[in-house]
C-alpha atoms as a PDB file:
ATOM      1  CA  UNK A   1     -31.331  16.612  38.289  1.00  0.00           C
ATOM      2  CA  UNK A   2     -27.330  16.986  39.939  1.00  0.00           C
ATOM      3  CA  UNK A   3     -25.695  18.023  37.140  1.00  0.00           C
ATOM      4  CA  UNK A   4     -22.520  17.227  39.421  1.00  0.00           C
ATOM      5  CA  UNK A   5     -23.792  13.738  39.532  1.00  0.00           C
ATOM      6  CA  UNK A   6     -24.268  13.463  36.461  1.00  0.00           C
ATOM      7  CA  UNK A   7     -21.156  14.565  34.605  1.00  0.00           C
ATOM      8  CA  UNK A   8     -19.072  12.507  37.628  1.00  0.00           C
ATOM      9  CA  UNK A   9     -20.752   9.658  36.391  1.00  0.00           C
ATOM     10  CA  UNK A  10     -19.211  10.149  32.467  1.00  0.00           C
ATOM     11  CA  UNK A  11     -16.146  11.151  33.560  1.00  0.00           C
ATOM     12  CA  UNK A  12     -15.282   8.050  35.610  1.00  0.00           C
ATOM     13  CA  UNK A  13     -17.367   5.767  32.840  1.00  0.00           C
ATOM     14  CA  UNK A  14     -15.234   7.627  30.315  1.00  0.00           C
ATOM     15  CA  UNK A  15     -11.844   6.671  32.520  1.00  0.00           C
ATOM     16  CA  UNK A  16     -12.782   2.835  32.190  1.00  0.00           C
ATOM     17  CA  UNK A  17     -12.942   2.152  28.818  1.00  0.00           C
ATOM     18  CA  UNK A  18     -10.042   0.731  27.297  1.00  0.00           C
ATOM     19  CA  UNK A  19     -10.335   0.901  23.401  1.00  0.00           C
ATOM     20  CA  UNK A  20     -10.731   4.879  21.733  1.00  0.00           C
ATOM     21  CA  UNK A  21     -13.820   3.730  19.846  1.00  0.00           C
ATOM     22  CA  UNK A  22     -15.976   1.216  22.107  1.00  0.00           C
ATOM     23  CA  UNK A  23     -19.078  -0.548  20.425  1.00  0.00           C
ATOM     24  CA  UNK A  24     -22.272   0.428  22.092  1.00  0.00           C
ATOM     25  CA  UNK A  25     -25.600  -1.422  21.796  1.00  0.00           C
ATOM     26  CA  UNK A  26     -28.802   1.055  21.438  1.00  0.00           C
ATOM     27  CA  UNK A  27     -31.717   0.109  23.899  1.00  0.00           C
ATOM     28  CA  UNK A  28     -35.382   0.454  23.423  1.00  0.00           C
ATOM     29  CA  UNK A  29     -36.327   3.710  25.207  1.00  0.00           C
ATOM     30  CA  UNK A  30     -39.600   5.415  25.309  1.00  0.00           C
ATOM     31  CA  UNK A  31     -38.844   8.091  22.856  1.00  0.00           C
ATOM     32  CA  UNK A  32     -39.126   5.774  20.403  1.00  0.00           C
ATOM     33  CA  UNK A  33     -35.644   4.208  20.912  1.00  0.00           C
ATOM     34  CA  UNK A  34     -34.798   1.186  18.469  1.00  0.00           C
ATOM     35  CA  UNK A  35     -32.958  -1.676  20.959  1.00  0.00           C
ATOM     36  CA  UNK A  36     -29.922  -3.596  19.519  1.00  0.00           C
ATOM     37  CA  UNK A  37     -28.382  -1.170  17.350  1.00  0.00           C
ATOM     38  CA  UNK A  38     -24.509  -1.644  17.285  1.00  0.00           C
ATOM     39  CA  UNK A  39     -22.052   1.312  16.704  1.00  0.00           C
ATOM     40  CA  UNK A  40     -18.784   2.458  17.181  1.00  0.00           C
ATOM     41  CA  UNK A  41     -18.806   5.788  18.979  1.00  0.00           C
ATOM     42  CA  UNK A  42     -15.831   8.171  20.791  1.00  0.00           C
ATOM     43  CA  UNK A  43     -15.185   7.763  24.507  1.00  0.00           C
ATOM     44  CA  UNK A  44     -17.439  10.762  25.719  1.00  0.00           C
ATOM     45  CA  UNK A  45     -20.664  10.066  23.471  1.00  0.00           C
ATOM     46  CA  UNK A  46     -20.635   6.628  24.559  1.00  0.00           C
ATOM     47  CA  UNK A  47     -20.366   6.977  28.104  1.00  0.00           C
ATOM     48  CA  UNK A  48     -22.842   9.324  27.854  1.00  0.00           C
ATOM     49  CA  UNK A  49     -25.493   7.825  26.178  1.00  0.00           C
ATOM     50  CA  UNK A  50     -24.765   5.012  28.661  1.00  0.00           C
ATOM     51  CA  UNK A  51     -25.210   7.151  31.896  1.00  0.00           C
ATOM     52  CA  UNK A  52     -28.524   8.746  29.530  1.00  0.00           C
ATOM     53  CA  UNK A  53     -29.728   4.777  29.796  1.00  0.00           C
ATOM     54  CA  UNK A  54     -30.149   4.963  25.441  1.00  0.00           C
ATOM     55  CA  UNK A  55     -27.315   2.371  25.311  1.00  0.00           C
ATOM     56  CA  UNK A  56     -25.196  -0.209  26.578  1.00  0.00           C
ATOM     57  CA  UNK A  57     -21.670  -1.378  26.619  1.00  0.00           C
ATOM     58  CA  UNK A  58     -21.532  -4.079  23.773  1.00  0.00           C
ATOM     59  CA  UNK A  59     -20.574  -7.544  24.902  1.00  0.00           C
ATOM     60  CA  UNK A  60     -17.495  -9.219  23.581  1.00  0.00           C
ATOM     61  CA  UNK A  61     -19.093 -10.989  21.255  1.00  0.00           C
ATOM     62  CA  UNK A  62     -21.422  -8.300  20.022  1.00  0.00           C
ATOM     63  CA  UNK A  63     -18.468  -6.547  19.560  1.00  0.00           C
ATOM     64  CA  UNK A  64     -16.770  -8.821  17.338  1.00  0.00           C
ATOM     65  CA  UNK A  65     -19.487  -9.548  14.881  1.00  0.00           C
ATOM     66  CA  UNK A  66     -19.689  -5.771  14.491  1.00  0.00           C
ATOM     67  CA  UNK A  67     -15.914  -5.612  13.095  1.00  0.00           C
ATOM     68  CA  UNK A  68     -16.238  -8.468  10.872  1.00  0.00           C
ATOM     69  CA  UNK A  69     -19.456  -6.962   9.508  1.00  0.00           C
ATOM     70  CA  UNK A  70     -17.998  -3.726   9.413  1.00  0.00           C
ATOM     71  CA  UNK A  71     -14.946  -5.681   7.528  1.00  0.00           C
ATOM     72  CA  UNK A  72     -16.894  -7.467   5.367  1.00  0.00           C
ATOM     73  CA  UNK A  73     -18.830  -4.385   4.500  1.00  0.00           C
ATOM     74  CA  UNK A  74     -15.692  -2.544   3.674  1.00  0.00           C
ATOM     75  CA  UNK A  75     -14.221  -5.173   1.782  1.00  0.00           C
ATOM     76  CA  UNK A  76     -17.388  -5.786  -0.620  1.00  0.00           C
ATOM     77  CA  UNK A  77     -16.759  -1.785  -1.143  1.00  0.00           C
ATOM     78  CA  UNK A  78     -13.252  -2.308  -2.254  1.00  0.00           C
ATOM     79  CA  UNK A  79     -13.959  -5.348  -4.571  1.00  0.00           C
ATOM     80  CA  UNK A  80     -16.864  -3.008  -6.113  1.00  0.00           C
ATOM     81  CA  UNK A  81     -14.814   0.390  -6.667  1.00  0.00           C
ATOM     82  CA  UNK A  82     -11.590  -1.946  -7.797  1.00  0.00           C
ATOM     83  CA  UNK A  83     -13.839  -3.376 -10.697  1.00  0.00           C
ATOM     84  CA  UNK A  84     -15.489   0.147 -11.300  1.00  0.00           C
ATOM     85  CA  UNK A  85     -11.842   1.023 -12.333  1.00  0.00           C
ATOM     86  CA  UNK A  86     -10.467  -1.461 -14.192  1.00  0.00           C
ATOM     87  CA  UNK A  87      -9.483  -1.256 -17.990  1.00  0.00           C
ATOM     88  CA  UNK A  88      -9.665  -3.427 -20.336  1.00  0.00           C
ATOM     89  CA  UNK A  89      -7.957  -3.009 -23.830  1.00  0.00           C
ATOM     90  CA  UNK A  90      -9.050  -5.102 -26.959  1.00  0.00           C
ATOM     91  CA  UNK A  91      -6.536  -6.001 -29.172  1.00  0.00           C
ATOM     92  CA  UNK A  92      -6.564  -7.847 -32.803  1.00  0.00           C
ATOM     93  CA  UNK A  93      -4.487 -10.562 -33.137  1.00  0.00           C
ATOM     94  CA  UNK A  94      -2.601  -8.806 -35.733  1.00  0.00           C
ATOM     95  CA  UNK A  95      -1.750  -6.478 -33.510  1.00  0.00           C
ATOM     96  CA  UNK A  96      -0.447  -8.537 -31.480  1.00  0.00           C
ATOM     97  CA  UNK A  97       1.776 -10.950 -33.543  1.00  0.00           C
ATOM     98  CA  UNK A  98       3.241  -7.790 -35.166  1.00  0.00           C
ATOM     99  CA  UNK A  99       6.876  -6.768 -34.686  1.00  0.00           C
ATOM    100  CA  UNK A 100       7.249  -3.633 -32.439  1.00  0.00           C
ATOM    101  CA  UNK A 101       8.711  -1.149 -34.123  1.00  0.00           C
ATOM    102  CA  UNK A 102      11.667   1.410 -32.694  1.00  0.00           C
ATOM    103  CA  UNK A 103      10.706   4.609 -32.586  1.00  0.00           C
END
């Protein structure tokens, strides 16, 4: 293997990317691989898993659908947590007609 080759390769794959995170798309390889797996990943794992041939650059598209699942994801989290915390306080309606006194 040129391990000069090799590590030219990432550096100048590395150099074109334009976002800090890229979306990469898994392919099936033949140590047991799953294809079509979408992640975010840092500049220098992604461009090297892509010169590795274990994953691809994600399309456009693909790349959109994984932010607004990743959105959508996050946001069910939110809604979840925000109800986890909420208080509720019963009061009578006594209690609540009565004059507030000044302490």
């Amino acid at each position: 293997m040129d391990l000069k080759g090799y590590y030219q390769k990432i550096r100048e794959l590395e150099r074109s990317f334009e976002a800090t995170f890229p979306v990469i798309v898994s392919v099936e390889t033949s140590d047991g691989g799953k294809a079509g797996v979408r992640t975010e990943v840092p500049v220098p794992i992604a461009a090297k898993m892509i010169v590795e041939g274990s994953a691809r650059i994600a399309t456009a598209d693909e790349a959109k659908d994984f932010h607004e699942q990743k959105n959508d994801a996050k946001r069910v989290v939110d809604q979840s947590d925000a109800s986890r915390r909420m208080q509720v306080t019963v009061v009578s309606e006594r209690d609540l007609r009565a004059p507030k006194r000044k302490q």
